[in-house]
PDB file of N, CA and C in Angstrom:
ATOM      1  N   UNK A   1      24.699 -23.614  -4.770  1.00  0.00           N
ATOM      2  CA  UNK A   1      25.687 -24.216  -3.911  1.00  0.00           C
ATOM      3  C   UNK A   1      26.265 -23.143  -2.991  1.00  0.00           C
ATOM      4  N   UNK A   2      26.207 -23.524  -1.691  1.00  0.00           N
ATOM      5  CA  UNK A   2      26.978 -22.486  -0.593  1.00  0.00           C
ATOM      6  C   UNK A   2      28.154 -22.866  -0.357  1.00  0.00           C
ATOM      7  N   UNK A   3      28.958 -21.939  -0.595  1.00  0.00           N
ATOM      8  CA  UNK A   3      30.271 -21.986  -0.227  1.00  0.00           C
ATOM      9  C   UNK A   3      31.007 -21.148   0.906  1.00  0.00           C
ATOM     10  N   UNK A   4      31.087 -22.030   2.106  1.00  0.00           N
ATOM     11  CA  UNK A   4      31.402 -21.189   3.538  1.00  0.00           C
ATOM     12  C   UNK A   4      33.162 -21.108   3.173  1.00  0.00           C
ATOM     13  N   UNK A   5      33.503 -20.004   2.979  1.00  0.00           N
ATOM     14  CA  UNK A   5      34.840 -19.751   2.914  1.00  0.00           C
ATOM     15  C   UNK A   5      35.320 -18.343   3.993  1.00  0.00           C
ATOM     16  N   UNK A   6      36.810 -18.482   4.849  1.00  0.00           N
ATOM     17  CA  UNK A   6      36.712 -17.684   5.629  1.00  0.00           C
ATOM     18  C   UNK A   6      38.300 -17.470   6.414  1.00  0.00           C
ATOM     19  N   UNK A   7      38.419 -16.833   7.150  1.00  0.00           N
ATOM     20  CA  UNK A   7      40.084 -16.821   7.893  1.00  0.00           C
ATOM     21  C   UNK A   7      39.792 -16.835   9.338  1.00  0.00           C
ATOM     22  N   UNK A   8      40.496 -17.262   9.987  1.00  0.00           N
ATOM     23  CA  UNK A   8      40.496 -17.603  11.453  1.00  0.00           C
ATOM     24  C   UNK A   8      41.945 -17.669  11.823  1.00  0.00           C
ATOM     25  N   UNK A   9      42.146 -17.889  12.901  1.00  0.00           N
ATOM     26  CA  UNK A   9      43.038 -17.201  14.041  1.00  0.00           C
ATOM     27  C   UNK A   9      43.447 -19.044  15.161  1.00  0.00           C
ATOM     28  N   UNK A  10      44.464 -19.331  14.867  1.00  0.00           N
ATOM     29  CA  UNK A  10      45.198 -20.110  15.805  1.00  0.00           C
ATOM     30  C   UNK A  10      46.549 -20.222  16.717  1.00  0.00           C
ATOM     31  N   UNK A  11      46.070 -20.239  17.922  1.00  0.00           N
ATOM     32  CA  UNK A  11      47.047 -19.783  18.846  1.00  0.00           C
ATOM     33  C   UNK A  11      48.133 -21.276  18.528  1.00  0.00           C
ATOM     34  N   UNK A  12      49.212 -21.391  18.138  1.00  0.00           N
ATOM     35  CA  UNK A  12      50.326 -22.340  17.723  1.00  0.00           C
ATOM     36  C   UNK A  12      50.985 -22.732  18.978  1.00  0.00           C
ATOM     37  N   UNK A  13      51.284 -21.837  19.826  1.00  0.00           N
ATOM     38  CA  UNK A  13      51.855 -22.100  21.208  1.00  0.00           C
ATOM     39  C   UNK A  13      52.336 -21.112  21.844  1.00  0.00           C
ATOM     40  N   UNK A  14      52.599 -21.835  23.162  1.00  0.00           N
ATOM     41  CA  UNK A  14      53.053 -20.399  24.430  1.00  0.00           C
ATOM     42  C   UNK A  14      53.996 -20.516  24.875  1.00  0.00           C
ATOM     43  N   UNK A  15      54.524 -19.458  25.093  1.00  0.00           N
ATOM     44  CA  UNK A  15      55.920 -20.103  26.001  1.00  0.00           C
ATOM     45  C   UNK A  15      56.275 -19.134  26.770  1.00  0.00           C
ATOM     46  N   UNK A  16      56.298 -19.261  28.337  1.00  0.00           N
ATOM     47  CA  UNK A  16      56.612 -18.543  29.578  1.00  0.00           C
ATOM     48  C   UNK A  16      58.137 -17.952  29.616  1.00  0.00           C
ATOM     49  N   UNK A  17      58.054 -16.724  29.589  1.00  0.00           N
ATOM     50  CA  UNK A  17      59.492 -16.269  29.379  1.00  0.00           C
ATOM     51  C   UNK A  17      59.668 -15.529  30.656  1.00  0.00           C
ATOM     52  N   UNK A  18      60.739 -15.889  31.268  1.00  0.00           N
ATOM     53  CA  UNK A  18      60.750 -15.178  33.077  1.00  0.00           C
ATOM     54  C   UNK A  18      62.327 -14.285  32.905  1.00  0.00           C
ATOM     55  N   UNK A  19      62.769 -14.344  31.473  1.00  0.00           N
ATOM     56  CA  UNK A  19      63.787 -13.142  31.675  1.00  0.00           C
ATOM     57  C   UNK A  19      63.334 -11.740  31.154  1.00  0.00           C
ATOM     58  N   UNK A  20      62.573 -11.466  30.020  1.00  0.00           N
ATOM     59  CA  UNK A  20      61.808 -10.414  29.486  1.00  0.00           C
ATOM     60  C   UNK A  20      61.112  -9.670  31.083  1.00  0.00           C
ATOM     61  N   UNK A  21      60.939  -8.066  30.537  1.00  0.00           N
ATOM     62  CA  UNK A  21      60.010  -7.318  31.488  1.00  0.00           C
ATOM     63  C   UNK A  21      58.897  -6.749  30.753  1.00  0.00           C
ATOM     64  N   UNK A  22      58.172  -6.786  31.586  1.00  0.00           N
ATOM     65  CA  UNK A  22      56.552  -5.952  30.821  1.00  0.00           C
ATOM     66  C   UNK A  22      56.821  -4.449  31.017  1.00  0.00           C
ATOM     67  N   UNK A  23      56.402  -3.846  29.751  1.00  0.00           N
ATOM     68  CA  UNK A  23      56.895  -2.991  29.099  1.00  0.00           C
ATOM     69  C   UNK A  23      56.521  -1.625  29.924  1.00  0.00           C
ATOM     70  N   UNK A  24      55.115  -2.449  30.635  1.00  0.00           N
ATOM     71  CA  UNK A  24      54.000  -1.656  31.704  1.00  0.00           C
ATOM     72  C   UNK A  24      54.398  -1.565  33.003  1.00  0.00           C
ATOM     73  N   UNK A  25      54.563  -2.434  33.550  1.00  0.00           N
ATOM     74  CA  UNK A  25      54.879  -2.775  34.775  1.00  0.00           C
ATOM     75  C   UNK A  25      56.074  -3.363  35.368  1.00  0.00           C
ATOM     76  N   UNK A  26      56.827  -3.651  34.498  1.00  0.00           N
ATOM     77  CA  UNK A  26      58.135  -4.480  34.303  1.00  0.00           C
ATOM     78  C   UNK A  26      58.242  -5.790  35.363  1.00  0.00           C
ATOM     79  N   UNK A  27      57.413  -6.145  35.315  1.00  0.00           N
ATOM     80  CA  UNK A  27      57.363  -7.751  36.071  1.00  0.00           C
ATOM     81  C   UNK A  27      57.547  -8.372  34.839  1.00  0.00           C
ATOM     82  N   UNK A  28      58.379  -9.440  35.764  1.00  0.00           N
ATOM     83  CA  UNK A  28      58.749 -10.833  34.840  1.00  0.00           C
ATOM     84  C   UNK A  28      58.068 -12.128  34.277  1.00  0.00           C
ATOM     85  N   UNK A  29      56.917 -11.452  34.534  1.00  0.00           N
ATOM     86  CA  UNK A  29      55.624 -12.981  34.422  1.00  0.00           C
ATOM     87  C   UNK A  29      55.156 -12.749  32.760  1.00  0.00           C
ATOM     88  N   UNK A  30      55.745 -12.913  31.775  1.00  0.00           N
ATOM     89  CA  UNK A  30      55.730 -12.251  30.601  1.00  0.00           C
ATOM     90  C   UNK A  30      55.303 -13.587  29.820  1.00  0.00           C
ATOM     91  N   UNK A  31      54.518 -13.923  28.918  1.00  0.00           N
ATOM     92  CA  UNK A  31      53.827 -15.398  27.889  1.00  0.00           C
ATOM     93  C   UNK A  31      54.106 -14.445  26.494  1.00  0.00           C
ATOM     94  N   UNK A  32      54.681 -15.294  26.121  1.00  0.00           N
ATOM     95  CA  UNK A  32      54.783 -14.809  24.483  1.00  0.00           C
ATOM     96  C   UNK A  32      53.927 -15.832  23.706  1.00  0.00           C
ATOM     97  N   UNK A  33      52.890 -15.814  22.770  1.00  0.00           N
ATOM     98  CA  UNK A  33      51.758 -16.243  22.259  1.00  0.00           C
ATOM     99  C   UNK A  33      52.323 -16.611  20.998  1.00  0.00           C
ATOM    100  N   UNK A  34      52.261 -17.442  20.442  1.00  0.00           N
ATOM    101  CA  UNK A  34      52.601 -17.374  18.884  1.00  0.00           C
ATOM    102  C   UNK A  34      51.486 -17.607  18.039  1.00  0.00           C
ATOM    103  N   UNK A  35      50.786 -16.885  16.836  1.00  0.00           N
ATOM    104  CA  UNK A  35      49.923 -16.865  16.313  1.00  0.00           C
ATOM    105  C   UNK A  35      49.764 -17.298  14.729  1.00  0.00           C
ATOM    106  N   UNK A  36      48.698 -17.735  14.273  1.00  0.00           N
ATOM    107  CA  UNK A  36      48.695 -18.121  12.567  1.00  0.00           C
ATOM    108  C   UNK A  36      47.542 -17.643  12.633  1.00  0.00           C
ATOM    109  N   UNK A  37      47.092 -16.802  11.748  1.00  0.00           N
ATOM    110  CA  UNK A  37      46.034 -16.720  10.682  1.00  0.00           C
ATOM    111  C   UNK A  37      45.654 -17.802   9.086  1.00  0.00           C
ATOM    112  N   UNK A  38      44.811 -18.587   9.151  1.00  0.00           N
ATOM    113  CA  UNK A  38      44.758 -19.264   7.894  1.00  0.00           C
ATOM    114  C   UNK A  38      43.388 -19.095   7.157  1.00  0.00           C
ATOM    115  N   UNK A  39      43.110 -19.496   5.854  1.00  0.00           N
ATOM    116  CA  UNK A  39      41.880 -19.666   5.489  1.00  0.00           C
ATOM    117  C   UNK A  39      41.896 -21.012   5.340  1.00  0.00           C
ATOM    118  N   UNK A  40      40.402 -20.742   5.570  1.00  0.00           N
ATOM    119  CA  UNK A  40      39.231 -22.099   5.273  1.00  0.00           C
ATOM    120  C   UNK A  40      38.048 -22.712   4.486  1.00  0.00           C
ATOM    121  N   UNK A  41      37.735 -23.297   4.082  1.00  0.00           N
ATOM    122  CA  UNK A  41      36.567 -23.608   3.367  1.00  0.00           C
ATOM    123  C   UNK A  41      36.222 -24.545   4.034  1.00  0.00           C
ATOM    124  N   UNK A  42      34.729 -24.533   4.241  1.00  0.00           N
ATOM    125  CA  UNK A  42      34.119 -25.270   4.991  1.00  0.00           C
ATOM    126  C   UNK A  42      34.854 -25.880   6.650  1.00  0.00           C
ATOM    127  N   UNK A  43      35.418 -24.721   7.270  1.00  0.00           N
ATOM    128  CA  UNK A  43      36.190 -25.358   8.212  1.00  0.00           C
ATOM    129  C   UNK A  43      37.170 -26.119   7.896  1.00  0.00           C
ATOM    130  N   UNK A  44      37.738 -26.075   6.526  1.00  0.00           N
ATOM    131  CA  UNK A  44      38.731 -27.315   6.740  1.00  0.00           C
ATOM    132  C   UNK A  44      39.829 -26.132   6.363  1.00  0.00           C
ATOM    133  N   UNK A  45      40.816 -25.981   6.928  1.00  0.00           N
ATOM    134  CA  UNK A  45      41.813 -25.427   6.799  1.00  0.00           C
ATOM    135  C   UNK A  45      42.478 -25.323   5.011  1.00  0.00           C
ATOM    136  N   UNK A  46      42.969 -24.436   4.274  1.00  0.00           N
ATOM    137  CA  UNK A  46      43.682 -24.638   3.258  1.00  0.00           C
ATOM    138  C   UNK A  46      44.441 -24.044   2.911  1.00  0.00           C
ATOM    139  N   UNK A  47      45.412 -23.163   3.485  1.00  0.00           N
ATOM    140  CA  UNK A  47      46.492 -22.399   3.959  1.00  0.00           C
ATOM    141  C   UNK A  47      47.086 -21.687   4.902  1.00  0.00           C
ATOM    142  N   UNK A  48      48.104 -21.671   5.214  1.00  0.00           N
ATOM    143  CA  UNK A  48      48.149 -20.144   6.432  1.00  0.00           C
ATOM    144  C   UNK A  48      48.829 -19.235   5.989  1.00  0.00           C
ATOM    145  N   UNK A  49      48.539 -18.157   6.990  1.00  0.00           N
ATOM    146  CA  UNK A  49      49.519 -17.271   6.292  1.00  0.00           C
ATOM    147  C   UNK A  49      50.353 -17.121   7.115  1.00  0.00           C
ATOM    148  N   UNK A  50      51.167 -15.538   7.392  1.00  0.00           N
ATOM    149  CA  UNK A  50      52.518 -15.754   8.597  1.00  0.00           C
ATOM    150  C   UNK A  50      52.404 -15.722   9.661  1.00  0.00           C
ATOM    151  N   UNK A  51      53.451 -16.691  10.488  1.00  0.00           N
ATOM    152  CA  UNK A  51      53.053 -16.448  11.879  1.00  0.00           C
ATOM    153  C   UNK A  51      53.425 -14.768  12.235  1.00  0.00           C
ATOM    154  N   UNK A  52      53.065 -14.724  13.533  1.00  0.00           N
ATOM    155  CA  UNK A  52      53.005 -13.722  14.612  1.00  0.00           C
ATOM    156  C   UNK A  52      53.134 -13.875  16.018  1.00  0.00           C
ATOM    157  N   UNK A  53      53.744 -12.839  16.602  1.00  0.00           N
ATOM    158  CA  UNK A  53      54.044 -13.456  18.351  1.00  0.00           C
ATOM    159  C   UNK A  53      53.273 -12.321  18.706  1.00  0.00           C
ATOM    160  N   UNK A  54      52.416 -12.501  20.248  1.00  0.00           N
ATOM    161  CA  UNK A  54      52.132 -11.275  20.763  1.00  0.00           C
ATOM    162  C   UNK A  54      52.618 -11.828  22.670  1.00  0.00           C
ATOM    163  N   UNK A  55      52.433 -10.688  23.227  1.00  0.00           N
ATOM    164  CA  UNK A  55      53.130 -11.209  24.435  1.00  0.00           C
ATOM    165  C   UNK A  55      52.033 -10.477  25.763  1.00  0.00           C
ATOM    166  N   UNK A  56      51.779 -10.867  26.545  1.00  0.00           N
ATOM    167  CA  UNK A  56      50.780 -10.990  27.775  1.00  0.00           C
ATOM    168  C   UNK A  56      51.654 -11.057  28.837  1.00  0.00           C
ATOM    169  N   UNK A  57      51.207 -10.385  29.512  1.00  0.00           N
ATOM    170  CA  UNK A  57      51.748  -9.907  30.841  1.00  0.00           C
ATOM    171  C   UNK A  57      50.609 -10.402  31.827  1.00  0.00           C
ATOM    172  N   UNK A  58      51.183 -11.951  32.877  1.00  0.00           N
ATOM    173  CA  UNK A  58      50.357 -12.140  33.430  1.00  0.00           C
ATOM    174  C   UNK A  58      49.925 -11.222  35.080  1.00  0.00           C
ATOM    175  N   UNK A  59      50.646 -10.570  34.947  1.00  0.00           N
ATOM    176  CA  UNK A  59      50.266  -9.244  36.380  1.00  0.00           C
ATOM    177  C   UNK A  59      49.795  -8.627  36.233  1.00  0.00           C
ATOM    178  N   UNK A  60      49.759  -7.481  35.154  1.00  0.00           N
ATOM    179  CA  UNK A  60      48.899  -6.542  34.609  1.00  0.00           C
ATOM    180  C   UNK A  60      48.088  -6.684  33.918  1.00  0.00           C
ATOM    181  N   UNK A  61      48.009  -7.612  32.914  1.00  0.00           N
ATOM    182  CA  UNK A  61      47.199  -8.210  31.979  1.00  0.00           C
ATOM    183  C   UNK A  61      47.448  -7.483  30.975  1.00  0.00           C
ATOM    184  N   UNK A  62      48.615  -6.378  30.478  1.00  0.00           N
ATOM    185  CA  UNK A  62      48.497  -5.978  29.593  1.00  0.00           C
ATOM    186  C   UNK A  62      49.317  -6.870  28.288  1.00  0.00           C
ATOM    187  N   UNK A  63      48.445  -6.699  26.990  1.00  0.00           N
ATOM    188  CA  UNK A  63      49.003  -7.689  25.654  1.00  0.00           C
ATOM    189  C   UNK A  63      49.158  -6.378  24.884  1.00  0.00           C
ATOM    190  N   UNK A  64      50.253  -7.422  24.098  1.00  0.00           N
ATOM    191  CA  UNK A  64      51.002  -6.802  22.566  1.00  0.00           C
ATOM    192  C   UNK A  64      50.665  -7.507  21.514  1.00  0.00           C
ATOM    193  N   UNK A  65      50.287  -6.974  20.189  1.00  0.00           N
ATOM    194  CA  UNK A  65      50.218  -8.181  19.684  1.00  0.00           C
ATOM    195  C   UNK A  65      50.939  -7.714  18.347  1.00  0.00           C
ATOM    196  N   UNK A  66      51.448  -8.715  17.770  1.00  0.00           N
ATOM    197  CA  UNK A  66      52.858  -8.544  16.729  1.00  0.00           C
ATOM    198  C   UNK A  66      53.982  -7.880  17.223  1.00  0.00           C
ATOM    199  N   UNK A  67      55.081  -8.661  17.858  1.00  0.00           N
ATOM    200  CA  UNK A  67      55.809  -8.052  18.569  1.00  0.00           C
ATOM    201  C   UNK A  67      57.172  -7.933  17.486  1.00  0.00           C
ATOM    202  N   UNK A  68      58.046  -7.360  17.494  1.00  0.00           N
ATOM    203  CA  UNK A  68      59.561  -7.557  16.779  1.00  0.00           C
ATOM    204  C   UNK A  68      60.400  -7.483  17.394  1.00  0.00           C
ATOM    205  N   UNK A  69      61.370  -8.502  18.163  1.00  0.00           N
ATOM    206  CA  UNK A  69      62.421  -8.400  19.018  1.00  0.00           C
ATOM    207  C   UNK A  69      63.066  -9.785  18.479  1.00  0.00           C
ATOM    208  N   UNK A  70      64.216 -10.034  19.335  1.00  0.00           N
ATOM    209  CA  UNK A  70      64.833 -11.267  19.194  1.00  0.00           C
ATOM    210  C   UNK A  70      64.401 -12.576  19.855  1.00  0.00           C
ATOM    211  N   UNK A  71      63.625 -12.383  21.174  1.00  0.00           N
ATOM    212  CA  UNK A  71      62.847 -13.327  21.892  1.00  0.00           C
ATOM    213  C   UNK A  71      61.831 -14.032  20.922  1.00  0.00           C
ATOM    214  N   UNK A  72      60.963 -12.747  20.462  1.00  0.00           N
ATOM    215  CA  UNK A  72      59.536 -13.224  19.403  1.00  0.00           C
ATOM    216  C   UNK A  72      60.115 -13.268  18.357  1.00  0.00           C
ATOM    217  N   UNK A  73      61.334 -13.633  18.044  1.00  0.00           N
ATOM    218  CA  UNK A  73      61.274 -13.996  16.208  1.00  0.00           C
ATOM    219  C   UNK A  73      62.364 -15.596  16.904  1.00  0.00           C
ATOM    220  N   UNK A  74      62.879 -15.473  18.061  1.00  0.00           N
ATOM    221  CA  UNK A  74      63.415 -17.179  18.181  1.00  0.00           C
ATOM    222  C   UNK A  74      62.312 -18.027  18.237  1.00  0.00           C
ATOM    223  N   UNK A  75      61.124 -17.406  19.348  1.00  0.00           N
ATOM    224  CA  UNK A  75      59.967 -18.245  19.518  1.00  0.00           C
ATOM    225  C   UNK A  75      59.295 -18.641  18.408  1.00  0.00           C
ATOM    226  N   UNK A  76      59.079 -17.510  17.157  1.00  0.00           N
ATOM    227  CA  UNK A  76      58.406 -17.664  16.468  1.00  0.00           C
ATOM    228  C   UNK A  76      58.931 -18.649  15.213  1.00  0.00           C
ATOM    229  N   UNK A  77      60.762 -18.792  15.519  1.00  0.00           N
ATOM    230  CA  UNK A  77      61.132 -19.416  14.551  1.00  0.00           C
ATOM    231  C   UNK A  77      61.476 -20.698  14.662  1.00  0.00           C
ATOM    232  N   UNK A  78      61.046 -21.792  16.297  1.00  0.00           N
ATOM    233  CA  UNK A  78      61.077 -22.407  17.407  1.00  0.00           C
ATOM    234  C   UNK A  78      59.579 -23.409  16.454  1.00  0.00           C
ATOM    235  N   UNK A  79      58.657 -22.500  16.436  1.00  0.00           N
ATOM    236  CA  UNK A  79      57.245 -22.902  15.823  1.00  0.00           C
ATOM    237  C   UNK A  79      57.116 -23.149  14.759  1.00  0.00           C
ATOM    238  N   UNK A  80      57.058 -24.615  14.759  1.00  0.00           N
ATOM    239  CA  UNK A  80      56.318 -25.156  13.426  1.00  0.00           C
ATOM    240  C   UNK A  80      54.813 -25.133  12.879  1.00  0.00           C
ATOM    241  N   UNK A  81      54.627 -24.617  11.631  1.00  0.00           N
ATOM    242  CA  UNK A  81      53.176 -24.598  11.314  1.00  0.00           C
ATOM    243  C   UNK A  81      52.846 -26.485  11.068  1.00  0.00           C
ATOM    244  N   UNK A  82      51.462 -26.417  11.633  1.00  0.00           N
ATOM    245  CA  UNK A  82      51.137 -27.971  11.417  1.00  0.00           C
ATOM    246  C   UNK A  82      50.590 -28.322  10.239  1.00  0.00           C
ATOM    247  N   UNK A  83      51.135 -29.469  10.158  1.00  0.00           N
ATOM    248  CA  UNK A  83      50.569 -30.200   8.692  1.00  0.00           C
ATOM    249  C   UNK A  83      49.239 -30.045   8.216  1.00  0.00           C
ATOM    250  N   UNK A  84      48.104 -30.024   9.034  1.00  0.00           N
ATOM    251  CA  UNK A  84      46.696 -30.019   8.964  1.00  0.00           C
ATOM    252  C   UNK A  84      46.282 -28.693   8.489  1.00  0.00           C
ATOM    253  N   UNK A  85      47.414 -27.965   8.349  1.00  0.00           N
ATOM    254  CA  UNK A  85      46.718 -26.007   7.880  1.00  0.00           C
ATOM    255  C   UNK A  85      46.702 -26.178   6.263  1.00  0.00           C
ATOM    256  N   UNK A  86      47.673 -27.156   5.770  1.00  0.00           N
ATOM    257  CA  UNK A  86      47.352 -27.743   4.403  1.00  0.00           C
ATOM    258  C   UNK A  86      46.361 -28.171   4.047  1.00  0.00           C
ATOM    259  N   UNK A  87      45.332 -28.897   4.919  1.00  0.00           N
ATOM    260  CA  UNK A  87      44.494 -30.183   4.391  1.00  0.00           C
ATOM    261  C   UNK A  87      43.977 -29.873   2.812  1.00  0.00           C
ATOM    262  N   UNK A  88      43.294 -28.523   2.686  1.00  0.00           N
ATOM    263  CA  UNK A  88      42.734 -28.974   1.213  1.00  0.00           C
ATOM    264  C   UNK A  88      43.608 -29.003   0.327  1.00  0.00           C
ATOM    265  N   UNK A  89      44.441 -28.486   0.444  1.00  0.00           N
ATOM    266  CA  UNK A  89      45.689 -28.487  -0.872  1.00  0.00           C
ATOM    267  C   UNK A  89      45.837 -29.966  -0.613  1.00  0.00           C
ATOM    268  N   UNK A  90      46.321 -30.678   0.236  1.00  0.00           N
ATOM    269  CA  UNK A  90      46.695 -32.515   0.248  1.00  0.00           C
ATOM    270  C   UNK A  90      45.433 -33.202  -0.481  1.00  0.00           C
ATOM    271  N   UNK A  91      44.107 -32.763   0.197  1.00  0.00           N
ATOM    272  CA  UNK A  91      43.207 -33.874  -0.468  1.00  0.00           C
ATOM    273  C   UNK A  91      43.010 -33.361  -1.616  1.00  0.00           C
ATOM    274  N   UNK A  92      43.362 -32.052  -2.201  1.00  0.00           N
ATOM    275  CA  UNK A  92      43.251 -31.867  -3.460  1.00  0.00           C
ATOM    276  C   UNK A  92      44.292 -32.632  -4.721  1.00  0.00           C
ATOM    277  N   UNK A  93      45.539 -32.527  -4.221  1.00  0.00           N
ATOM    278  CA  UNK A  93      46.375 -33.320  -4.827  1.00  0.00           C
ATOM    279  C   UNK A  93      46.199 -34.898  -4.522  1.00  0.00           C
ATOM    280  N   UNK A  94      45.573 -35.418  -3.709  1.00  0.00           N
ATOM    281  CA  UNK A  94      45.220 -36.706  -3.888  1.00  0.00           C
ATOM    282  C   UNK A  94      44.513 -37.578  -4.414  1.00  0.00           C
ATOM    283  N   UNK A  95      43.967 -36.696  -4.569  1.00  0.00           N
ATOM    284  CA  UNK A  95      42.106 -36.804  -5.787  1.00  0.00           C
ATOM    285  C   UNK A  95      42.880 -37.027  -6.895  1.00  0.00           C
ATOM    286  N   UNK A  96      44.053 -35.702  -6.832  1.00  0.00           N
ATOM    287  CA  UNK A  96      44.419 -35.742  -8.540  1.00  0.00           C
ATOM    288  C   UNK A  96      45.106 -37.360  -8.939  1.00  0.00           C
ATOM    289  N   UNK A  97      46.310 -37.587  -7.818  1.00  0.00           N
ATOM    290  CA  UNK A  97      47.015 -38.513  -8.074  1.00  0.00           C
ATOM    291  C   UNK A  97      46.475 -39.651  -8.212  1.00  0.00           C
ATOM    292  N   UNK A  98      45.318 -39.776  -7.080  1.00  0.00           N
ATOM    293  CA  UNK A  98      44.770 -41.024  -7.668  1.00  0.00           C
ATOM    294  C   UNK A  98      43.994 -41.121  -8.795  1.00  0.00           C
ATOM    295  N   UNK A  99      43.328 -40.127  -9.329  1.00  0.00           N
ATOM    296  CA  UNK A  99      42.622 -40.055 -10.871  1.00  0.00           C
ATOM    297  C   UNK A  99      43.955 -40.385 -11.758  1.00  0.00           C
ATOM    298  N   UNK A 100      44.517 -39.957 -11.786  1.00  0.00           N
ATOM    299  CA  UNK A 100      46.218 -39.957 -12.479  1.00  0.00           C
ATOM    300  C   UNK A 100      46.385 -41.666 -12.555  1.00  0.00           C
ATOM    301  N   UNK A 101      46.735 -42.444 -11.327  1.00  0.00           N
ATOM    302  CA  UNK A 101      46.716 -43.639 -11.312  1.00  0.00           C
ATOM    303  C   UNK A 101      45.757 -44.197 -11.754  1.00  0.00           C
ATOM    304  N   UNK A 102      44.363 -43.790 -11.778  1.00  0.00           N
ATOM    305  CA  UNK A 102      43.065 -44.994 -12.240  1.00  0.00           C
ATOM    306  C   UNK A 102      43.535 -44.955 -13.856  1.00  0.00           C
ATOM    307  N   UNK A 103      43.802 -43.680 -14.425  1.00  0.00           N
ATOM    308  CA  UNK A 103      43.802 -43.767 -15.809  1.00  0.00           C
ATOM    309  C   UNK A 103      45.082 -44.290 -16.449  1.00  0.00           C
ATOM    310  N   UNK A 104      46.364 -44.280 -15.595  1.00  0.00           N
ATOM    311  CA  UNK A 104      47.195 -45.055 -16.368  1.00  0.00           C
ATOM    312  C   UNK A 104      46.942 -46.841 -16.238  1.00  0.00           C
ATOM    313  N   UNK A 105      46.239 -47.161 -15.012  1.00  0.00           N
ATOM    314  CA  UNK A 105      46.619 -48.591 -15.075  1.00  0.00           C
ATOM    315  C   UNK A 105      44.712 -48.985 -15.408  1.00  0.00           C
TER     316      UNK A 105
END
């Protein structure tokens, strides 16, 4: 039996911040990225781990990634992880509950 198990990388959301300066160039065209790492089995998501912000500078193009300030920990605390980064833990407990139910009734 093959078992594809693995971690991957999802961008959660962006958000255009025009008061921040780039650290490089100090233009105001600044995207703060918010990030999850989760694992998977078989592509199906079954945990994440913590988010992360990184921030892109759309003039220079220069990126940060894991930032620590007060901007990237509101954004990051702004972001909800989605329900679907659970899936195998849910269909795992559903299997159970309904085995649970076949055998009491």
């Amino acid at each position: 039996m093959i078992i594809i198990l693995g971690k991957a990388n999802k961008i959660l959301n962006i958000y255009d911040d025009y008061f921040s300066k780039c650290e490089k160039c100090h233009s105001s065209d600044i995207v703060y990225i918010v990030h999850q790492n989760y694992y998977h089995l078989f592509g199906i998501p079954v945990f994440p781990e913590l988010k992360y912000v990184g921030i892109f500078c759309n003039a220079c193009q220069h990126s940060t990634i894991d930032v620590i300030n007060e901007t990237a920990g509101m954004y990051e605390k702004q972001t909800k992880t989605p329900i679907y980064m659970y899936s195998w833990i849910i269909i795992a407990l559903s299997i159970i509950i309904i085995n649970l139910l076949k055998s009491i009734f």
